[in-house]
PDB file of N, CA and C in Angstrom:
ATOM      1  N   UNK A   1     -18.037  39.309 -53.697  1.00  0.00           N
ATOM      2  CA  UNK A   1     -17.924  38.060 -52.951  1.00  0.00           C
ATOM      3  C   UNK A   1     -16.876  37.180 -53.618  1.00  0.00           C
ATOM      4  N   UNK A   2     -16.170  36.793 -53.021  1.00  0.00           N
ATOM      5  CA  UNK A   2     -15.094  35.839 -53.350  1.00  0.00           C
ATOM      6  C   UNK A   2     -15.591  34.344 -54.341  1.00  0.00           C
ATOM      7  N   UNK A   3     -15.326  34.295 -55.859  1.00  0.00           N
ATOM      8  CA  UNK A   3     -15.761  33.478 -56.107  1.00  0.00           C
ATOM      9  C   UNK A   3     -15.666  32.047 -55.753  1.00  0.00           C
ATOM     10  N   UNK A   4     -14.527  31.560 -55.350  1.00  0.00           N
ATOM     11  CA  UNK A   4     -14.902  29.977 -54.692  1.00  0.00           C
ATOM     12  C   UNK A   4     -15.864  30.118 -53.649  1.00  0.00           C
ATOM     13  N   UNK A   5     -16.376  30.983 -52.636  1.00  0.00           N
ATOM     14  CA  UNK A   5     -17.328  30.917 -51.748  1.00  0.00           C
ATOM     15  C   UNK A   5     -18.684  30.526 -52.615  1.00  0.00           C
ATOM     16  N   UNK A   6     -18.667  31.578 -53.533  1.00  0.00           N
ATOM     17  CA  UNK A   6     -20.091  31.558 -53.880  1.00  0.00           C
ATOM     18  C   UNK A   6     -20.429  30.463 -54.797  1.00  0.00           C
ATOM     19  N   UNK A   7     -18.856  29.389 -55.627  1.00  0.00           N
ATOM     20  CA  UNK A   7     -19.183  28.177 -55.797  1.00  0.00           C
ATOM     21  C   UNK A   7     -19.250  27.131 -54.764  1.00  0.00           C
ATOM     22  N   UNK A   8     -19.036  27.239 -53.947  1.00  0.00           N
ATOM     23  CA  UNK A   8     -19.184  26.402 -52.740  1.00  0.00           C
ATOM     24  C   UNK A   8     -20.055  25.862 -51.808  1.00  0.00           C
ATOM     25  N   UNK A   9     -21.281  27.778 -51.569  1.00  0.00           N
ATOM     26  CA  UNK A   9     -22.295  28.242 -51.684  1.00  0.00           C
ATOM     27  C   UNK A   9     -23.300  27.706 -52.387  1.00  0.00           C
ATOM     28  N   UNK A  10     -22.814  27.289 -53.566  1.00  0.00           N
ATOM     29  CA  UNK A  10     -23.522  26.594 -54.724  1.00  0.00           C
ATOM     30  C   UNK A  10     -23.886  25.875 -54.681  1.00  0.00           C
ATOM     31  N   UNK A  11     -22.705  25.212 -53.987  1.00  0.00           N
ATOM     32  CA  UNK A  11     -22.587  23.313 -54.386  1.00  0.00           C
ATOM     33  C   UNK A  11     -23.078  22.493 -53.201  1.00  0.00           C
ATOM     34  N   UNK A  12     -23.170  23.150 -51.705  1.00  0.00           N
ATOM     35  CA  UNK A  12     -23.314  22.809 -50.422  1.00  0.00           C
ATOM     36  C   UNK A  12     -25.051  22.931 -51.040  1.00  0.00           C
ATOM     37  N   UNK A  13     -25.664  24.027 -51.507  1.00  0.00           N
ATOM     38  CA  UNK A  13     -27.502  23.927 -51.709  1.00  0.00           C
ATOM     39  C   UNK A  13     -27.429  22.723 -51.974  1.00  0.00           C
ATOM     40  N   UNK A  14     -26.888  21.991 -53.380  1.00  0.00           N
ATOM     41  CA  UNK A  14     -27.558  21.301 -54.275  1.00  0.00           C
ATOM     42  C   UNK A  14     -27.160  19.609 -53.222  1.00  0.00           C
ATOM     43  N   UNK A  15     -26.591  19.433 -52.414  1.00  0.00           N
ATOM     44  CA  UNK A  15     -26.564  18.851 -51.668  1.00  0.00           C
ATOM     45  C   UNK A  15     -27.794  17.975 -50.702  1.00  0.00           C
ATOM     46  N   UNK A  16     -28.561  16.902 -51.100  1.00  0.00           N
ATOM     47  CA  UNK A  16     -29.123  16.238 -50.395  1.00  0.00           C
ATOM     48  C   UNK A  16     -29.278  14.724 -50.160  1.00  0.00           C
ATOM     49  N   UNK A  17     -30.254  14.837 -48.309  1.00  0.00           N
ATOM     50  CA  UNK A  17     -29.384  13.394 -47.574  1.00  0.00           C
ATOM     51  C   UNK A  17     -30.779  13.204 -47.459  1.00  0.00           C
ATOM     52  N   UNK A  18     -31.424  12.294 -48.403  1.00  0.00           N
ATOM     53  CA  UNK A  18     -32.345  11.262 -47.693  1.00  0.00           C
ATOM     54  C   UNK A  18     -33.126  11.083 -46.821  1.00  0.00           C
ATOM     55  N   UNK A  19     -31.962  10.325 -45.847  1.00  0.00           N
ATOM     56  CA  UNK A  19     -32.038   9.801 -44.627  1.00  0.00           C
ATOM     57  C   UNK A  19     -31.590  11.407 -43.405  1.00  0.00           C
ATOM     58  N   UNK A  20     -32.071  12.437 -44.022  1.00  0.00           N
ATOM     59  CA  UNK A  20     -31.583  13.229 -42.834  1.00  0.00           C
ATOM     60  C   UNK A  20     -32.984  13.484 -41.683  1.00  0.00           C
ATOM     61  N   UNK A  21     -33.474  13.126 -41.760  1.00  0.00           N
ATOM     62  CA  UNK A  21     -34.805  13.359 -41.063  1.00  0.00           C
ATOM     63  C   UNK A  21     -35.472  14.521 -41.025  1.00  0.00           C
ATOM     64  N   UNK A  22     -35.381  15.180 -42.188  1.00  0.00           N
ATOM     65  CA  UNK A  22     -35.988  16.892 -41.744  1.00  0.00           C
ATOM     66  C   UNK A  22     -35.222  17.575 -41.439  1.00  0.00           C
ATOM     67  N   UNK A  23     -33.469  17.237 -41.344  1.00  0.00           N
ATOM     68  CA  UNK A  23     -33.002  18.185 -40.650  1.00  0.00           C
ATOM     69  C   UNK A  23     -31.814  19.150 -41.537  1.00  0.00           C
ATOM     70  N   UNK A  24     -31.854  20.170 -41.378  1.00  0.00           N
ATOM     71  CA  UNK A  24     -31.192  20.981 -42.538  1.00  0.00           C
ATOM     72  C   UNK A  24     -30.221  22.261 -41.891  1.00  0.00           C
ATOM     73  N   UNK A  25     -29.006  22.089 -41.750  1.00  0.00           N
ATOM     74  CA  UNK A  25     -28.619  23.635 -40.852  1.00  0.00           C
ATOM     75  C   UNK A  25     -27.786  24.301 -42.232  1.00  0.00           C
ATOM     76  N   UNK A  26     -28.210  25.525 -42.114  1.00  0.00           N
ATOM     77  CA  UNK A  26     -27.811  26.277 -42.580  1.00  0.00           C
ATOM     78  C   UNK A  26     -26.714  27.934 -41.971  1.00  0.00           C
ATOM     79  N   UNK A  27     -25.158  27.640 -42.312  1.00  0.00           N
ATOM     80  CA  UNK A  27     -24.525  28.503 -41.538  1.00  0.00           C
ATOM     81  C   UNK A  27     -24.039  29.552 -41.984  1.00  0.00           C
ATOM     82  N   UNK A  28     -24.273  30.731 -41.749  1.00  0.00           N
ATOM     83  CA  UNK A  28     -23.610  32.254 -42.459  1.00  0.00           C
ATOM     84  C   UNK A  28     -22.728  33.105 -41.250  1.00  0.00           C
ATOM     85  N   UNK A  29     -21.593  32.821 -41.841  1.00  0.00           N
ATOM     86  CA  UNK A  29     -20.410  33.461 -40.676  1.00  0.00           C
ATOM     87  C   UNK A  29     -19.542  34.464 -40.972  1.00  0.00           C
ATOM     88  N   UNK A  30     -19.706  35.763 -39.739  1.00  0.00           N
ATOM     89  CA  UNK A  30     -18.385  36.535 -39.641  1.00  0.00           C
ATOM     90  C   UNK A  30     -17.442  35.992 -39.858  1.00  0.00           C
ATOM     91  N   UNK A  31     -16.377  36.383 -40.819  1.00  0.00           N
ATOM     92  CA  UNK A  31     -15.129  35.133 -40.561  1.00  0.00           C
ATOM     93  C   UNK A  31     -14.285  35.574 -39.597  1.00  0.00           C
ATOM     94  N   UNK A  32     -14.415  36.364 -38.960  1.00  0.00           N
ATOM     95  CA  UNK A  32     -13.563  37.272 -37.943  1.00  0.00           C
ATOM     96  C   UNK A  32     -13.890  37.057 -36.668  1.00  0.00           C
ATOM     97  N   UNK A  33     -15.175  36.680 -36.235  1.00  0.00           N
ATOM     98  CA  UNK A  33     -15.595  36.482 -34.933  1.00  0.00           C
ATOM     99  C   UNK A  33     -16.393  35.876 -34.749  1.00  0.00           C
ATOM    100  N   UNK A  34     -16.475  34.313 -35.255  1.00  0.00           N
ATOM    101  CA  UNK A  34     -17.817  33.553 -34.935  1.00  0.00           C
ATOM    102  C   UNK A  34     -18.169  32.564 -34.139  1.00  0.00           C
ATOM    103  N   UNK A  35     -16.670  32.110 -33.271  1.00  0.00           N
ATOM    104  CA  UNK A  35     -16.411  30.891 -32.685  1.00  0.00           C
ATOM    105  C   UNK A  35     -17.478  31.140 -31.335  1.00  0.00           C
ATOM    106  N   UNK A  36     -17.580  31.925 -30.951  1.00  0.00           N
ATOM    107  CA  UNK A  36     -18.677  31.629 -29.485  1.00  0.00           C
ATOM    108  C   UNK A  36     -19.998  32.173 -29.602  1.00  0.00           C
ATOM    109  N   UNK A  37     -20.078  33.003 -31.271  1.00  0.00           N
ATOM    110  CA  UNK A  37     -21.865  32.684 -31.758  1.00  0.00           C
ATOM    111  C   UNK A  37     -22.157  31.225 -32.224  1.00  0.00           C
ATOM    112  N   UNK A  38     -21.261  30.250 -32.277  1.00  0.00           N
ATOM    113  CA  UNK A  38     -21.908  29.196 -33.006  1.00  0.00           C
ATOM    114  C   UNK A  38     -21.460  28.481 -32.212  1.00  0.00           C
ATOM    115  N   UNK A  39     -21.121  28.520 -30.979  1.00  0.00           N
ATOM    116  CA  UNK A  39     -20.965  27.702 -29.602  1.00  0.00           C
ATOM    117  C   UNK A  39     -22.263  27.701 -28.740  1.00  0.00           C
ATOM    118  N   UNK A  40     -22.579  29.033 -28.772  1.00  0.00           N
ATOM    119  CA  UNK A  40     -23.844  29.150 -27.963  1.00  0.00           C
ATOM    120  C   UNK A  40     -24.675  28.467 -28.863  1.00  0.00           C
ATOM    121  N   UNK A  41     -25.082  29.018 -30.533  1.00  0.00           N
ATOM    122  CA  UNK A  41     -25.903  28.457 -31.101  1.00  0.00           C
ATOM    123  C   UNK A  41     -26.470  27.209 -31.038  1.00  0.00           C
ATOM    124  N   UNK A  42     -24.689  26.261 -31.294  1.00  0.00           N
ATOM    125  CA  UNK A  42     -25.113  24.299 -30.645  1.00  0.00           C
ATOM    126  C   UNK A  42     -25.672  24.361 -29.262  1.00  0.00           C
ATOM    127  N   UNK A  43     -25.113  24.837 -28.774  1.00  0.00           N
ATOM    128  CA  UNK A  43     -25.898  24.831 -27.729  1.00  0.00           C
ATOM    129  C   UNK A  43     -27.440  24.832 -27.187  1.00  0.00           C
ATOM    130  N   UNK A  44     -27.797  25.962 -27.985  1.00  0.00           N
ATOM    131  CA  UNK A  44     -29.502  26.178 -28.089  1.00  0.00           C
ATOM    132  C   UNK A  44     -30.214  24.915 -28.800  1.00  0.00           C
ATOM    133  N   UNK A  45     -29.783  24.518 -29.822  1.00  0.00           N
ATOM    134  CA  UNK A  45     -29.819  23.722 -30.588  1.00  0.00           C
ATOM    135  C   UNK A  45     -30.559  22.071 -29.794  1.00  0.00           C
ATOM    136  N   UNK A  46     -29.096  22.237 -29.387  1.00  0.00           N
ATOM    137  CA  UNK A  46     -29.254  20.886 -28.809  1.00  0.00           C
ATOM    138  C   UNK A  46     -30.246  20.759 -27.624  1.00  0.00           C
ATOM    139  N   UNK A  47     -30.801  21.770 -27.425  1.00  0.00           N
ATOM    140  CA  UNK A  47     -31.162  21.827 -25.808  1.00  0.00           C
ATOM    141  C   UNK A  47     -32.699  22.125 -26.377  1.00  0.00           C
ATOM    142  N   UNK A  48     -32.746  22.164 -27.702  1.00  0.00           N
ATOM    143  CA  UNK A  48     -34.317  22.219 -27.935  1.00  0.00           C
ATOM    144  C   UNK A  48     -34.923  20.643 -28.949  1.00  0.00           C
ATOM    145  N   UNK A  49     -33.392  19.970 -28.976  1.00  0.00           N
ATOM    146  CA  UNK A  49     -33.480  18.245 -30.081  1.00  0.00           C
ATOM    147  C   UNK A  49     -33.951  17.027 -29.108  1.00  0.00           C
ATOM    148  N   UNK A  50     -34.283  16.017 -29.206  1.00  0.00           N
ATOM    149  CA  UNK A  50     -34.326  15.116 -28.635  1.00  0.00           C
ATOM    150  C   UNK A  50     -34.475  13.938 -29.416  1.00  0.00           C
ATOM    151  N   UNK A  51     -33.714  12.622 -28.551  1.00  0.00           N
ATOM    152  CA  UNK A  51     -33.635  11.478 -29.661  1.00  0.00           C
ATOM    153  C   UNK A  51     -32.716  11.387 -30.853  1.00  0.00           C
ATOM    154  N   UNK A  52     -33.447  11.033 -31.797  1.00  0.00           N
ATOM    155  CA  UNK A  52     -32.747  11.076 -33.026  1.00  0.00           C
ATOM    156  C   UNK A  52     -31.913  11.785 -34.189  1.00  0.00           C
ATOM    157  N   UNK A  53     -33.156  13.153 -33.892  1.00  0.00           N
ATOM    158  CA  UNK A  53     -32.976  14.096 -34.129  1.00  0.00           C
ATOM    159  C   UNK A  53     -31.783  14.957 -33.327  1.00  0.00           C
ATOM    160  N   UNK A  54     -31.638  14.834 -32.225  1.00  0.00           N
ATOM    161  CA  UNK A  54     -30.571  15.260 -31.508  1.00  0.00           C
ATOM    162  C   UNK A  54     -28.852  14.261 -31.872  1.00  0.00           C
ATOM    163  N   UNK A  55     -29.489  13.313 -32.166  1.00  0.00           N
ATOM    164  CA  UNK A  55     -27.788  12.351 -33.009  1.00  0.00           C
ATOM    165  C   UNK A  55     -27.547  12.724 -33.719  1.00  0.00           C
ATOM    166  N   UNK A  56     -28.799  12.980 -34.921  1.00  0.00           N
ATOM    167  CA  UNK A  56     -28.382  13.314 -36.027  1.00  0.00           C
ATOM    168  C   UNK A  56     -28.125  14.976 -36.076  1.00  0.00           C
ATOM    169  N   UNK A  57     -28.365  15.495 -35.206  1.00  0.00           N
ATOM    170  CA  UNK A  57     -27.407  17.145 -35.143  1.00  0.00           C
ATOM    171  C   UNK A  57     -25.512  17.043 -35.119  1.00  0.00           C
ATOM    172  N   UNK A  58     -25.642  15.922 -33.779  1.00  0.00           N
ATOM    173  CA  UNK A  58     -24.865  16.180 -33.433  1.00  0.00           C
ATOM    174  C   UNK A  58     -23.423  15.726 -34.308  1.00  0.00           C
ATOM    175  N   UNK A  59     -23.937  14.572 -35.230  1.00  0.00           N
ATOM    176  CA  UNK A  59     -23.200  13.898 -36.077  1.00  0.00           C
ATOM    177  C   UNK A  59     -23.126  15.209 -37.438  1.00  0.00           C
ATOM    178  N   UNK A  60     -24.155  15.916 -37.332  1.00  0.00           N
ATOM    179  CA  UNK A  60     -24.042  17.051 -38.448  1.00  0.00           C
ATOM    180  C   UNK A  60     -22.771  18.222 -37.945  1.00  0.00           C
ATOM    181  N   UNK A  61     -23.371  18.271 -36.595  1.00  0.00           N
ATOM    182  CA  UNK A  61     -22.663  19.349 -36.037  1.00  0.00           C
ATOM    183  C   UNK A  61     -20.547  18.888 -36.071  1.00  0.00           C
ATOM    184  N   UNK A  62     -20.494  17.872 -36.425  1.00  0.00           N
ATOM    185  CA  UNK A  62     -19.430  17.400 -36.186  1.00  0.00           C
ATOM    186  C   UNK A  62     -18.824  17.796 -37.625  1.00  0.00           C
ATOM    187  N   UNK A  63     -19.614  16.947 -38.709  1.00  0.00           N
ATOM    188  CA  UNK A  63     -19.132  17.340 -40.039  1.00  0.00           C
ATOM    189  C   UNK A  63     -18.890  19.449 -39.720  1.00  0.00           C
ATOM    190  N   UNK A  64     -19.406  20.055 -39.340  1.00  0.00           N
ATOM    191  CA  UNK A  64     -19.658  21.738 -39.900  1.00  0.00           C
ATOM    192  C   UNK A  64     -18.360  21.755 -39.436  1.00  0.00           C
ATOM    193  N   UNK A  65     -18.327  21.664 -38.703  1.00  0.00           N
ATOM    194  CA  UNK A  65     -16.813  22.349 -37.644  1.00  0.00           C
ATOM    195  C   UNK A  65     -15.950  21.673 -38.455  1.00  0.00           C
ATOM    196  N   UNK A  66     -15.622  20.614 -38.607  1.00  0.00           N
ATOM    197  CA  UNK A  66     -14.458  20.301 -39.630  1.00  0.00           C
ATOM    198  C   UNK A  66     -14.439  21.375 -40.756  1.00  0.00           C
ATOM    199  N   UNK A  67     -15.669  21.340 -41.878  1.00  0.00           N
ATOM    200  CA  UNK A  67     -16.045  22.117 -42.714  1.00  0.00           C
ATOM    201  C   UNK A  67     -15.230  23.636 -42.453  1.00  0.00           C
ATOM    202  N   UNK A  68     -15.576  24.115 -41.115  1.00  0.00           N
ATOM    203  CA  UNK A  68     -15.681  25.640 -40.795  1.00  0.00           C
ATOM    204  C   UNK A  68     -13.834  25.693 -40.605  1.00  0.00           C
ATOM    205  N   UNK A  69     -13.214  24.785 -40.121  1.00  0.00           N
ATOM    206  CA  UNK A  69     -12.112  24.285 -39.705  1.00  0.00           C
ATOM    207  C   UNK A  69     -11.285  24.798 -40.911  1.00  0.00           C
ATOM    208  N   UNK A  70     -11.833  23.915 -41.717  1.00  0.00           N
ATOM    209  CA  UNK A  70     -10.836  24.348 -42.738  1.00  0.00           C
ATOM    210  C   UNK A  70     -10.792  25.227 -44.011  1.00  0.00           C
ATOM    211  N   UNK A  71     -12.506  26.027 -44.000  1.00  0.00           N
ATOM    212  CA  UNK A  71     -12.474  26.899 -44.957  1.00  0.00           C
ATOM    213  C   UNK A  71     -12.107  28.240 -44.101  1.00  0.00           C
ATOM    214  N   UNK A  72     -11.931  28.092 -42.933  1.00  0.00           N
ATOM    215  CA  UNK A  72     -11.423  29.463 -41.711  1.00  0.00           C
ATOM    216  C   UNK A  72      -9.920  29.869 -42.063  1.00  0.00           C
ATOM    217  N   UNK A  73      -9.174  28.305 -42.620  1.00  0.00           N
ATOM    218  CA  UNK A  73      -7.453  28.431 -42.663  1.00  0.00           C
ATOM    219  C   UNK A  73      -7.774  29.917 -44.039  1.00  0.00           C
ATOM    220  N   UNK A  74      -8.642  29.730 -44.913  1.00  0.00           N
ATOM    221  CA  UNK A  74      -8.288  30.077 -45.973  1.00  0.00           C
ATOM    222  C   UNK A  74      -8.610  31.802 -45.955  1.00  0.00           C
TER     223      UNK A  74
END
């Protein structure tokens, strides 16, 4: 495994929000073909959230894709 992943891997666990309400996603990706498993996925997602919990996905879901955005260039 590529070591910056698996420090990265590392560093994304030790990571916690408070104020997240319970909510925790955790993402493991083909790097070759993942853009319309994790399209459908939000999708499911969202269609099972409601309220708050559904903002606060969606404000999560916003950070990943940046995230995915730019560890994909690499």
């Amino acid at each position: 495994m590529n070591e910056n992943l698996s420090e990265f891997i590392k560093d994304l666990s030790n990571i916690f929000d408070s104020a997240s309400d319970d909510s925790y996603i955790s993402i493991y990706l083909n790097k070759y073909d993942y853009e319309k498993f994790i399209e459908k996925r939000i999708r499911e997602c969202k269609s099972a959230l409601k309220g708050d919990l559904l903002k606060n996905f969606n404000t999560t879901i916003i950070e990943v894709k940046g995230i995915i955005k730019k560890i994909s260039k690499k």
